[in-house]
PDB file of N, CA and C in Angstrom:
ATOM      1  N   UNK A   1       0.848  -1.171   0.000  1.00  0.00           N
ATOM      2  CA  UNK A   1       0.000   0.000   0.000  1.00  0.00           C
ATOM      3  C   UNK A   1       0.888   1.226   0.000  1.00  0.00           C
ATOM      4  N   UNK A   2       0.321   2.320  -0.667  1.00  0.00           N
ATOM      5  CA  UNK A   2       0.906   3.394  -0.755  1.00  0.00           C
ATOM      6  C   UNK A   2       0.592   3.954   0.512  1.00  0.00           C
ATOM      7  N   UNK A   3       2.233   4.982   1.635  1.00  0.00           N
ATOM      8  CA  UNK A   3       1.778   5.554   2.783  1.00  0.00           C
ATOM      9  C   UNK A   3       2.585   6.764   2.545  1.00  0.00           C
ATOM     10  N   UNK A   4       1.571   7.996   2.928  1.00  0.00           N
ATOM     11  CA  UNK A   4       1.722   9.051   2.359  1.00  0.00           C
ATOM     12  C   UNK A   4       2.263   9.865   4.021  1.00  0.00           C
ATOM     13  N   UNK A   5       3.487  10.174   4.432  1.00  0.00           N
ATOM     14  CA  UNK A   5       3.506  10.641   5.548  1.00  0.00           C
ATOM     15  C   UNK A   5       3.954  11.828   5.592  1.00  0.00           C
ATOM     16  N   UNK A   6       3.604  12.612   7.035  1.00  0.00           N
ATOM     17  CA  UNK A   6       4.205  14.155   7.201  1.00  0.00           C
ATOM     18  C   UNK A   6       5.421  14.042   8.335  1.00  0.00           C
ATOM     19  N   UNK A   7       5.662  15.127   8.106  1.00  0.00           N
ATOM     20  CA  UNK A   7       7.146  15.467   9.719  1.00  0.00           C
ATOM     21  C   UNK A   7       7.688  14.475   9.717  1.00  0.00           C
ATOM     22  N   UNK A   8       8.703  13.863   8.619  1.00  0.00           N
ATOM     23  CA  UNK A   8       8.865  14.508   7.289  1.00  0.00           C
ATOM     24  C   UNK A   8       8.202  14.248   6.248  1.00  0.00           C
ATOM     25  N   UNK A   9       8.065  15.053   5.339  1.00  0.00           N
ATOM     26  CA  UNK A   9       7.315  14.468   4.232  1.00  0.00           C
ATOM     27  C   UNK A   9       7.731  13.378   3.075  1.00  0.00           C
ATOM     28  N   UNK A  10       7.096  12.495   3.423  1.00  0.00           N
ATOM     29  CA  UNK A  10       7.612  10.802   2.616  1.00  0.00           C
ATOM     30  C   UNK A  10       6.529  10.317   2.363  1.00  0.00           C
ATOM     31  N   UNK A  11       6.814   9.348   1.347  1.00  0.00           N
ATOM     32  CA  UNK A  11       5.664   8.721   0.808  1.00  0.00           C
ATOM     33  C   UNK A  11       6.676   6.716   1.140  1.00  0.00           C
ATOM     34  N   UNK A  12       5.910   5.970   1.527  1.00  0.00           N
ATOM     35  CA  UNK A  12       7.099   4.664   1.477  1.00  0.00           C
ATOM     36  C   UNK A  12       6.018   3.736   1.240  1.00  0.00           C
ATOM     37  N   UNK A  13       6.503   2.603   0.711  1.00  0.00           N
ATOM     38  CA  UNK A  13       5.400   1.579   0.278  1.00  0.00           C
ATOM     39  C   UNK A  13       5.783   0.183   1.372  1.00  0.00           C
ATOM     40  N   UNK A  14       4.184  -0.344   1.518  1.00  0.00           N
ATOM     41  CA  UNK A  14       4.262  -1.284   2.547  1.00  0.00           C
ATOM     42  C   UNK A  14       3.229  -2.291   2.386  1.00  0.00           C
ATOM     43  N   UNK A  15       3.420  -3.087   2.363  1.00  0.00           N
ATOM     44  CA  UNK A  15       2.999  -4.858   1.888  1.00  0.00           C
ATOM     45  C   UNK A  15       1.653  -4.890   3.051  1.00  0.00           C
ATOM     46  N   UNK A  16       0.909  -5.388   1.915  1.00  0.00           N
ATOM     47  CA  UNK A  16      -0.502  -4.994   3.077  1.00  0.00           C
ATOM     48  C   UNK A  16      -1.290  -7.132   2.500  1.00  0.00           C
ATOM     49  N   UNK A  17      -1.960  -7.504   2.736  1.00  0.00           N
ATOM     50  CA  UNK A  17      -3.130  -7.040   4.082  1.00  0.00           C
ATOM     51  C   UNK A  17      -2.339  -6.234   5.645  1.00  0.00           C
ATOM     52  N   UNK A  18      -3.350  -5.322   6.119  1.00  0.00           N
ATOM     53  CA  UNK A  18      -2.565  -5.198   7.543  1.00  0.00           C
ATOM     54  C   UNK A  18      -3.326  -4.336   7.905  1.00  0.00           C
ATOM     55  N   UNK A  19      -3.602  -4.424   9.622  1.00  0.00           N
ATOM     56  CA  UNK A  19      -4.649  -3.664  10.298  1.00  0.00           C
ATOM     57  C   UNK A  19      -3.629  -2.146  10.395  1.00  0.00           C
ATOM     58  N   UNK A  20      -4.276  -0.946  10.657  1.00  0.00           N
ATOM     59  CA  UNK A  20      -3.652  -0.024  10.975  1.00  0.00           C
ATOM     60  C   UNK A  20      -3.074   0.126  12.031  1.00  0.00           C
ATOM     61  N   UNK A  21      -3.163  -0.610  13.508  1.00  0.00           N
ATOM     62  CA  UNK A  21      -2.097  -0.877  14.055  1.00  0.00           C
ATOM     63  C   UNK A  21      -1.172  -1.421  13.946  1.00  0.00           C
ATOM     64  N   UNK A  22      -0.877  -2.682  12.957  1.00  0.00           N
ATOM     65  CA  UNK A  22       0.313  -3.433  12.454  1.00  0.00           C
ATOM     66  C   UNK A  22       0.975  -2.139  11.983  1.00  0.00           C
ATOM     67  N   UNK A  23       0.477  -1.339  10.813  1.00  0.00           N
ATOM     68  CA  UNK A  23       0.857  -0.093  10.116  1.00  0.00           C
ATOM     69  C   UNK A  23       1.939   0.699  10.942  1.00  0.00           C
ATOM     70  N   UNK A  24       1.496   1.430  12.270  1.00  0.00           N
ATOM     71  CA  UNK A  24       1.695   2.352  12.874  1.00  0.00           C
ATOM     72  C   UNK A  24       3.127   1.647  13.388  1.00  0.00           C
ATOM     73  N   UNK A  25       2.935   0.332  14.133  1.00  0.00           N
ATOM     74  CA  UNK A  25       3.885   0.019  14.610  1.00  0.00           C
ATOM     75  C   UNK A  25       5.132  -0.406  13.579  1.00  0.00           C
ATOM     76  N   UNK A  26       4.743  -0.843  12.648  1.00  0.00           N
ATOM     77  CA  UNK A  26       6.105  -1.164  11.257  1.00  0.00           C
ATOM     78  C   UNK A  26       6.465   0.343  10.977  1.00  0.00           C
ATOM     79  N   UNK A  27       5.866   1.365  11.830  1.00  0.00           N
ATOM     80  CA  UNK A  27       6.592   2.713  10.887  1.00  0.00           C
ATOM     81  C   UNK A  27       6.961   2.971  12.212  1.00  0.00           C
ATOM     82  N   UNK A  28       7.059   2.666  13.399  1.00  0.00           N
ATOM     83  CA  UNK A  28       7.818   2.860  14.896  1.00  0.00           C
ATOM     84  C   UNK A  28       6.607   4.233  14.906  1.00  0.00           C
ATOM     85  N   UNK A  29       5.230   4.496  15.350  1.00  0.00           N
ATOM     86  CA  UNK A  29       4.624   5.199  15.097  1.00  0.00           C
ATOM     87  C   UNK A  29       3.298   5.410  16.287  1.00  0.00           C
ATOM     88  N   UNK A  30       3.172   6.437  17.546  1.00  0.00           N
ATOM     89  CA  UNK A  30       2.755   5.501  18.253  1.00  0.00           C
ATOM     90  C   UNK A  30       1.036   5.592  17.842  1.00  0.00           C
ATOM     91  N   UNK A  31       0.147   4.810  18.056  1.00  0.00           N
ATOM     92  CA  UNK A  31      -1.032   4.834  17.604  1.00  0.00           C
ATOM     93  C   UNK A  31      -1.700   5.976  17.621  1.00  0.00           C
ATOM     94  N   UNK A  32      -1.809   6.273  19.093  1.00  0.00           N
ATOM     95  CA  UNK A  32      -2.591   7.499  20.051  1.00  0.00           C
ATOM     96  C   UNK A  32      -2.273   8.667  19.193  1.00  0.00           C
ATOM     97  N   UNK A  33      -0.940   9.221  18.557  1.00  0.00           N
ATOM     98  CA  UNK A  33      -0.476  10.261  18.067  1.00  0.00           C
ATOM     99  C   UNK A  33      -0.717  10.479  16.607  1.00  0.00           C
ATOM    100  N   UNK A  34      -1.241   9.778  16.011  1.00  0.00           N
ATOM    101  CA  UNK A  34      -1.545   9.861  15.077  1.00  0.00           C
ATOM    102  C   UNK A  34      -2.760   9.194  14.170  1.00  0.00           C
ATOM    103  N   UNK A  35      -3.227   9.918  13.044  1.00  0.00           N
ATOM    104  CA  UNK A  35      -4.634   9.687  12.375  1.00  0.00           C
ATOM    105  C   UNK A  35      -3.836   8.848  11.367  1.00  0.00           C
ATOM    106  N   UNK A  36      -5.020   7.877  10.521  1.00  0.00           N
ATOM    107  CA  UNK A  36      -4.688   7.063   9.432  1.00  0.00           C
ATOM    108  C   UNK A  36      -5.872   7.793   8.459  1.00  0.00           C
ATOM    109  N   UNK A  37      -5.848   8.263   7.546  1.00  0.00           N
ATOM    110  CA  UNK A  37      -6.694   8.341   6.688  1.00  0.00           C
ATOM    111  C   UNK A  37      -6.991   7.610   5.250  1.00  0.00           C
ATOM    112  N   UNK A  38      -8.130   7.037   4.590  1.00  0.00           N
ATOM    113  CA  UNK A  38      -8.002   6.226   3.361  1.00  0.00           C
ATOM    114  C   UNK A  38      -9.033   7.349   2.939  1.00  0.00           C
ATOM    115  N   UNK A  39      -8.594   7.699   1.191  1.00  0.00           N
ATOM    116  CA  UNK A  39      -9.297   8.515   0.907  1.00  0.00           C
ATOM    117  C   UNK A  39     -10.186   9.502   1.243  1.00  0.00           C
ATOM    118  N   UNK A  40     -11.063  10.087   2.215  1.00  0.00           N
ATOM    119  CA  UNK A  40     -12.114  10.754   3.013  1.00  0.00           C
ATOM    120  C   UNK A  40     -12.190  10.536   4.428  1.00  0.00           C
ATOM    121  N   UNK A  41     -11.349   9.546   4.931  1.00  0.00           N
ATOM    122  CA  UNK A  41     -11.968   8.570   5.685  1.00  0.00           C
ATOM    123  C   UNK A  41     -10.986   8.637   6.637  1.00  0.00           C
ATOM    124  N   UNK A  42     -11.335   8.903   7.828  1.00  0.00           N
ATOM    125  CA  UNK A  42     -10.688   8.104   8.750  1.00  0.00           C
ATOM    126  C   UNK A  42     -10.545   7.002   9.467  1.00  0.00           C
ATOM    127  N   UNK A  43      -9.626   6.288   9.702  1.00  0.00           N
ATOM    128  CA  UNK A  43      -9.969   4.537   9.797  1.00  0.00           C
ATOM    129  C   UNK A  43      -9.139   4.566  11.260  1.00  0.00           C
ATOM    130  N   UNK A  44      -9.850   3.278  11.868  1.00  0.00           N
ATOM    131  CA  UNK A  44      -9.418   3.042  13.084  1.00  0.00           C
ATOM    132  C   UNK A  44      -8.335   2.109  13.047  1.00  0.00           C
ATOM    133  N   UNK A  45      -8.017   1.613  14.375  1.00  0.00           N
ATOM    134  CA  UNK A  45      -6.746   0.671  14.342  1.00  0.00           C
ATOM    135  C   UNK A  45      -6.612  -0.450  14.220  1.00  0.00           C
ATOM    136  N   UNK A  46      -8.016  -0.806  14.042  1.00  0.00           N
ATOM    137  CA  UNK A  46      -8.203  -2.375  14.045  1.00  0.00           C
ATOM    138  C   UNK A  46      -8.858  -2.486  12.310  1.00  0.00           C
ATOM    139  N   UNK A  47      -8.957  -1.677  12.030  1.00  0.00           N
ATOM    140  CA  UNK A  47      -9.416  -1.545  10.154  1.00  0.00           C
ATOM    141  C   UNK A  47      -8.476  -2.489   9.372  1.00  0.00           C
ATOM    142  N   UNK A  48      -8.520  -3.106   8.345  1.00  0.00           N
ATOM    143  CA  UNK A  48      -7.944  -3.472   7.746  1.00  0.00           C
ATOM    144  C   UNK A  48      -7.962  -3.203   6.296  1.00  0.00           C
ATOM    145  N   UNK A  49      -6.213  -2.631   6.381  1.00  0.00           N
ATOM    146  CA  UNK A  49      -5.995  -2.344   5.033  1.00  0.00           C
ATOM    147  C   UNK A  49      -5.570  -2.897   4.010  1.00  0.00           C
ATOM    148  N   UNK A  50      -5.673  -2.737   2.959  1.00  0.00           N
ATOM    149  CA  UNK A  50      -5.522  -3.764   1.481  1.00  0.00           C
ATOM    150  C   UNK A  50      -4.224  -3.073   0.885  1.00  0.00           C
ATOM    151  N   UNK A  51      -3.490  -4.327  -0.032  1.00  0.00           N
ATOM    152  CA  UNK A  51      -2.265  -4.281  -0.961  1.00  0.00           C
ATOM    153  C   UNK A  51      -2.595  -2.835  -1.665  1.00  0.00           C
ATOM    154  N   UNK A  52      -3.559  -2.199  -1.884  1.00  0.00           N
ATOM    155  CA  UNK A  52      -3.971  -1.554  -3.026  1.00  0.00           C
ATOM    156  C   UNK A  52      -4.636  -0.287  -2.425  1.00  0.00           C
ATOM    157  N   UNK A  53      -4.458   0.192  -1.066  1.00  0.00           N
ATOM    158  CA  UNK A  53      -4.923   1.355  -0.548  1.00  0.00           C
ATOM    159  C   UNK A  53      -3.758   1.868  -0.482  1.00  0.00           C
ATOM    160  N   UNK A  54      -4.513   3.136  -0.268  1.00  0.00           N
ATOM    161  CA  UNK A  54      -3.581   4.283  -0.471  1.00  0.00           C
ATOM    162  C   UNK A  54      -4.205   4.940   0.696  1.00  0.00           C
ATOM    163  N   UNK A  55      -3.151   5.275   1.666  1.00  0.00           N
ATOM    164  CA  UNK A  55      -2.972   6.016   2.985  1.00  0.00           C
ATOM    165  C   UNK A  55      -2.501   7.083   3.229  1.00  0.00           C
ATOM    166  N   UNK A  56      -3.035   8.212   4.449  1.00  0.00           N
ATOM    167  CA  UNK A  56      -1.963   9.442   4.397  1.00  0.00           C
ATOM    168  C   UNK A  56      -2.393   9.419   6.457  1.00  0.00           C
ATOM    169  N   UNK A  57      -0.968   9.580   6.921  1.00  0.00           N
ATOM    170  CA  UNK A  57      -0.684   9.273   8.542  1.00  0.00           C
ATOM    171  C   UNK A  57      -0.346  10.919   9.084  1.00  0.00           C
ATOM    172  N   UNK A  58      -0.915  11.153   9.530  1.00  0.00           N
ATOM    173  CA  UNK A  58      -1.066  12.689  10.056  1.00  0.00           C
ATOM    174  C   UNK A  58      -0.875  12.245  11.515  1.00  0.00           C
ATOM    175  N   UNK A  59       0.271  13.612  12.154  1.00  0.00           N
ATOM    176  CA  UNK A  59       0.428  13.616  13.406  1.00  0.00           C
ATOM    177  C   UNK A  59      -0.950  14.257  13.940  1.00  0.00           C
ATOM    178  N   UNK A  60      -1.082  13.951  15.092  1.00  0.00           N
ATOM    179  CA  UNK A  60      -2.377  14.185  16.017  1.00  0.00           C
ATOM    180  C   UNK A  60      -1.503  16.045  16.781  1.00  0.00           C
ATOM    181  N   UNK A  61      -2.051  16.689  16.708  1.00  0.00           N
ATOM    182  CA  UNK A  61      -1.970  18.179  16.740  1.00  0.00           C
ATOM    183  C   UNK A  61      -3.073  18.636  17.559  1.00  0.00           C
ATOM    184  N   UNK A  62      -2.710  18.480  18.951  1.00  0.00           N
ATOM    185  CA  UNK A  62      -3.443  19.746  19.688  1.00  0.00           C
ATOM    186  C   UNK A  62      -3.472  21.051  20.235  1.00  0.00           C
ATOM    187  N   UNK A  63      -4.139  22.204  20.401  1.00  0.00           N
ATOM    188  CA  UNK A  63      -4.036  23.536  20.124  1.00  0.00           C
ATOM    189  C   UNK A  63      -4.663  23.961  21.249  1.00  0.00           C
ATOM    190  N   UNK A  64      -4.463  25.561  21.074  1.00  0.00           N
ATOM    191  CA  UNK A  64      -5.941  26.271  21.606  1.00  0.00           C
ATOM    192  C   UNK A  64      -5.088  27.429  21.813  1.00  0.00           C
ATOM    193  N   UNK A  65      -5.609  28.421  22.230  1.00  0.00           N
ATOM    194  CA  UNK A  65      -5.590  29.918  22.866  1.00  0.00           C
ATOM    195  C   UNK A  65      -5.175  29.887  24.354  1.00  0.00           C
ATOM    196  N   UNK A  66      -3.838  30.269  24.743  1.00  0.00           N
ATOM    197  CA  UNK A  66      -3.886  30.457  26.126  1.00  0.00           C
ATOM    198  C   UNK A  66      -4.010  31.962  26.469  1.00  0.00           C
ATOM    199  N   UNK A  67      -4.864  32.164  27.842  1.00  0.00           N
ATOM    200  CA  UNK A  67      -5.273  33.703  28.090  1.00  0.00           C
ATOM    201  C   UNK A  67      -4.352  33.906  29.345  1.00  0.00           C
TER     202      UNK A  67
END
């Protein structure tokens, strides 16, 4: 499967069937910190992804306004 990643920006290919936690952990990646997205979609960790998806792994980014 194609995996499309940020910080840094890489794209690396990875032999699928495979749940998105197998994913996270073959990229040393920790679950909690980051989103898996398939096309529109956000997928959980127990999802299973196919030879033939195409993924993009976004760090988890929290914010806000301090007063």
């Amino acid at each position: 499967m194609k995996v499309q990643l940020s910080h840094p920006e890489r794209q690396v290919e990875i032999k699928g069937p495979k749940r998105v936690r197998e994913l996270l952990r073959d990229l040393n990646l920790v679950a909690e910190a980051h989103l898996v997205i398939r096309g529109d979609d956000l997928v959980t960790e127990d999802e299973l992804l196919k030879d033939d998806d195409s993924v993009e792994v976004r760090p988890v980014i929290s914010g806000g306004s301090y007063q």
